[in-house]
Protein backbone atom coordinates (compact mmCIF):
# COMPACT_ATOMS: atom_id res chain seq x y z
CA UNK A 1 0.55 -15.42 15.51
CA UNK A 2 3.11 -13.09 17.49
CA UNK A 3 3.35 -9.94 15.82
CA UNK A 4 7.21 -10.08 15.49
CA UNK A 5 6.48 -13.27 13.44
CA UNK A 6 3.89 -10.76 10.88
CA UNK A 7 6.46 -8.27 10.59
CA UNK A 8 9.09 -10.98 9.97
CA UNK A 9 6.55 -13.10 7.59
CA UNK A 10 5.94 -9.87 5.29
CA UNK A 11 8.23 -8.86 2.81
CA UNK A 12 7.87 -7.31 -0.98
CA UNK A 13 6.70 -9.33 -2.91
CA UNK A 14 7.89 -9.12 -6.43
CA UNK A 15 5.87 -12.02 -8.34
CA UNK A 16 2.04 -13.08 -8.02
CA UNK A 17 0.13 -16.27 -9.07
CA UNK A 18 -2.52 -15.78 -11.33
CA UNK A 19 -4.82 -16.99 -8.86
CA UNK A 20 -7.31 -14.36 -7.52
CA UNK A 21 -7.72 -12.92 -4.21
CA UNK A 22 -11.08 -14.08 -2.64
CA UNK A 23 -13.41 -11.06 -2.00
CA UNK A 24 -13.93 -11.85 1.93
CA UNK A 25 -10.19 -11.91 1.97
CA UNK A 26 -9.98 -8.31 0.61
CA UNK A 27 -12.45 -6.97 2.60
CA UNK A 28 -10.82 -8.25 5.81
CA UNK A 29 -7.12 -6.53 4.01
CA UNK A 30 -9.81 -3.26 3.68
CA UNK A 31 -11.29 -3.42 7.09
CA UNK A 32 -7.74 -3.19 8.60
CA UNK A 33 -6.67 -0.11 6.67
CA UNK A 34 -10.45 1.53 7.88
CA UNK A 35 -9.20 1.19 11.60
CA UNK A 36 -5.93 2.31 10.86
CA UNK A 37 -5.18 5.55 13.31
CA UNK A 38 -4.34 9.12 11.76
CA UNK A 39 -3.39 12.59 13.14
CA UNK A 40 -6.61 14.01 14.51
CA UNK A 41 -8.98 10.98 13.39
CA UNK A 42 -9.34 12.81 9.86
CA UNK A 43 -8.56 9.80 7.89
CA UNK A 44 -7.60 11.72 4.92
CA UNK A 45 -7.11 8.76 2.33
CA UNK A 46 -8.97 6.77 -0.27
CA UNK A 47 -7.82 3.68 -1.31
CA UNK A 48 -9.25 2.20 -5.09
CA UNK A 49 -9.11 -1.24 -5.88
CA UNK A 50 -8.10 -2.30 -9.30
CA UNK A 51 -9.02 -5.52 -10.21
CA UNK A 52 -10.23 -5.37 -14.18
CA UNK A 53 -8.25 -6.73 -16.60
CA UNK A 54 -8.48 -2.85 -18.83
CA UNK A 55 -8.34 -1.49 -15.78
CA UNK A 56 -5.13 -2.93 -14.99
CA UNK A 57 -3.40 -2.63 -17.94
CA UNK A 58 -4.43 1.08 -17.79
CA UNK A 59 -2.63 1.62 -14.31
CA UNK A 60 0.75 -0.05 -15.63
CA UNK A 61 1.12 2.49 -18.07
CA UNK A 62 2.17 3.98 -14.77
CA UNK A 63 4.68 2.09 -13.57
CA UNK A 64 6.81 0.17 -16.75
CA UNK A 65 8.73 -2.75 -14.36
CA UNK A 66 7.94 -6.26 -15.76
CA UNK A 67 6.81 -8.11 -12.33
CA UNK A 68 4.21 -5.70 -11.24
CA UNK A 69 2.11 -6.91 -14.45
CA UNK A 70 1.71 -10.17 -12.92
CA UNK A 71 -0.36 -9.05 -9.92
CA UNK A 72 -3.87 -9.97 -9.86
CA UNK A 73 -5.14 -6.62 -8.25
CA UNK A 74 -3.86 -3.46 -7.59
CA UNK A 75 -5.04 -1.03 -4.83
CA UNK A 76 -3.87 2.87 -5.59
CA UNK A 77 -3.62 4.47 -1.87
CA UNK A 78 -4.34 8.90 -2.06
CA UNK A 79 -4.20 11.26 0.38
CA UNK A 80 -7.46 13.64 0.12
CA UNK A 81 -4.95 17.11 0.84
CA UNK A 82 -8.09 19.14 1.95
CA UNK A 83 -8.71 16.34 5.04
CA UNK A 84 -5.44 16.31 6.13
CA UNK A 85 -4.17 17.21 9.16
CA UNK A 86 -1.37 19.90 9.02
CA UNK A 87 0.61 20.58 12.47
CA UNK A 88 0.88 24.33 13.65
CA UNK A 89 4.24 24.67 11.69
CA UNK A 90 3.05 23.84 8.34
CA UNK A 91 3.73 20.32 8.43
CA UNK A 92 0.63 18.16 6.46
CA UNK A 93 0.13 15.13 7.71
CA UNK A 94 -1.52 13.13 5.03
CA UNK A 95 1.15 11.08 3.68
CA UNK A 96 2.07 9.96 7.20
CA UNK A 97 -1.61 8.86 7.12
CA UNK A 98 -1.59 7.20 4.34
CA UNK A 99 1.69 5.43 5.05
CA UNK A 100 0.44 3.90 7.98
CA UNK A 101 -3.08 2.75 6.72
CA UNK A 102 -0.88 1.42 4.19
CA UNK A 103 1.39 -0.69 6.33
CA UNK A 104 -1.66 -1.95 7.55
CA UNK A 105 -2.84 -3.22 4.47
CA UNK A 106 0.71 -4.79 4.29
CA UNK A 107 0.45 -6.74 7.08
CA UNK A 108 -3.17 -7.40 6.96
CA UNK A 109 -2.25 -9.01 3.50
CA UNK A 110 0.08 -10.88 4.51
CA UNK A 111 -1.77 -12.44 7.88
CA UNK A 112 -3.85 -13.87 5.14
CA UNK A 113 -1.01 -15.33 3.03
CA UNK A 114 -0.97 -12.65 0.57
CA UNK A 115 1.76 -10.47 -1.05
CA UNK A 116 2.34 -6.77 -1.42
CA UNK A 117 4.72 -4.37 -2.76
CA UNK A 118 4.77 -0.28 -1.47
CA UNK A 119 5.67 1.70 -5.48
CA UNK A 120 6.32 4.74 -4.61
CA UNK A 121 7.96 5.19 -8.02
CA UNK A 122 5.18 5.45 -10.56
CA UNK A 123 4.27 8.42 -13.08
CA UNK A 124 1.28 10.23 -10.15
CA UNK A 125 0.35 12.39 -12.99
CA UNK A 126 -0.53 10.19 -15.01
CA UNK A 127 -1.91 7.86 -13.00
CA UNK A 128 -4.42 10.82 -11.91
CA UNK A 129 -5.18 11.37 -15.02
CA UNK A 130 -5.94 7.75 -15.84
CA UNK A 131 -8.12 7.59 -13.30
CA UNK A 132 -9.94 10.40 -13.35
CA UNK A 133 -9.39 11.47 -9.53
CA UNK A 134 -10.44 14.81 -8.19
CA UNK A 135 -8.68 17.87 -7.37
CA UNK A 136 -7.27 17.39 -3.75
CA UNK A 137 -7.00 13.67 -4.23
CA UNK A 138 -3.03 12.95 -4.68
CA UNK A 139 -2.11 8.85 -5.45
CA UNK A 140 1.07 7.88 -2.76
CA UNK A 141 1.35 4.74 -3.11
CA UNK A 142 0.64 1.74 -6.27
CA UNK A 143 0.13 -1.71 -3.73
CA UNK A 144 0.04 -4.84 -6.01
CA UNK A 145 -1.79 -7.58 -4.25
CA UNK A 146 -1.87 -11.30 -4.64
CA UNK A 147 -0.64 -14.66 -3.66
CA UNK A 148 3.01 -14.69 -3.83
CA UNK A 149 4.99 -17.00 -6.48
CA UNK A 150 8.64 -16.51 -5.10
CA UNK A 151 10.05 -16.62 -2.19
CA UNK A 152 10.61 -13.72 0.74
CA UNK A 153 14.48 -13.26 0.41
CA UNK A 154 16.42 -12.39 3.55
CA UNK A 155 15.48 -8.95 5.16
CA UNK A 156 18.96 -6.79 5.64
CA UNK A 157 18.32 -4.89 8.64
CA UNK A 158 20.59 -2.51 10.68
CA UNK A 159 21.60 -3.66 14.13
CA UNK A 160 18.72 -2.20 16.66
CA UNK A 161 21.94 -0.10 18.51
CA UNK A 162 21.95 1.85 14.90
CA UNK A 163 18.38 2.78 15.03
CA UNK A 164 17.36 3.01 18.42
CA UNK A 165 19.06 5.70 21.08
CA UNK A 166 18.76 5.36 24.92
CA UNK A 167 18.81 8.67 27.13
């Protein structure tokens, strides 16, 4: 497959089948998010995979919208903030990190006919308290995982001239 078509193929998936993802498919999904670059090769993330039914229902305390119950699995996706990277002005890196290991599991997913969702709007303090994580571990992103039961519906995207600038 032509990368172009992956890009194209994944989309956010807002409803899963019941159906459960098969282990060696997950660890494939993992094994691209472990060779995932970031700044200064300090791969400053940890990514936990919920797939227990209690364990589930714990994490949607954390974020309250109706489709994300119906994914089988769930992994949470934290930047560890005393790995990361931070650029001579100040700047951390971590979440840039994160973000792209994360698009990697994205399209990793979906290469192996799976659906994902980035929630980036979820109660973090709770969700750290729920499970349990360390000081210096910091949840960015809730990715629901599973075989997709609708449809992708037609990307909107901005004409490349609006994005992209020539010198």
């Amino acid at each position: 497959m032509k990368f172009l078509d992956l890009v194209e193929r994944r989309y956010s998936c807002r409803s899963y089948k019941s159906e459960a993802v098969e282990p060696d498919k997950l660890a494939y999904v993992l094994e691209c998010v472990r060779q995932s670059p970031s700044a200064v090769n300090r791969q400053p993330w940890r990514f936990r995979v919920v797939s227990g039914e209690a364990e589930r229902q714990q994490l949607r305390q954390c974020y309250g919208r109706e489709w994300f119950t119906s994914a089988p699995l769930y992994v949470i996706a934290s930047v560890l903030t005393d790995e990361q990277w931070v650029r001579a002005d100040g700047k951390p890196h971590g979440d840039i990190d994160v973000a792209i290991a994360v698009e990697h599991l994205c399209l990793a997913a979906a290469e192996q006919g799976l659906g994902t969702c980035w929630v980036c709007n979820f109660d973090v303090e709770l969700c750290k308290r729920l499970l349990g994580l360390p000081a210096g571990e910091e949840p960015v992103v809730l990715i629901p995982i599973g075989y997709p039961a609708d449809a992708a519906k037609e990307k909107k995207r901005k004409p490349l001239d609006e994005i992209a600038v020539w010198n």
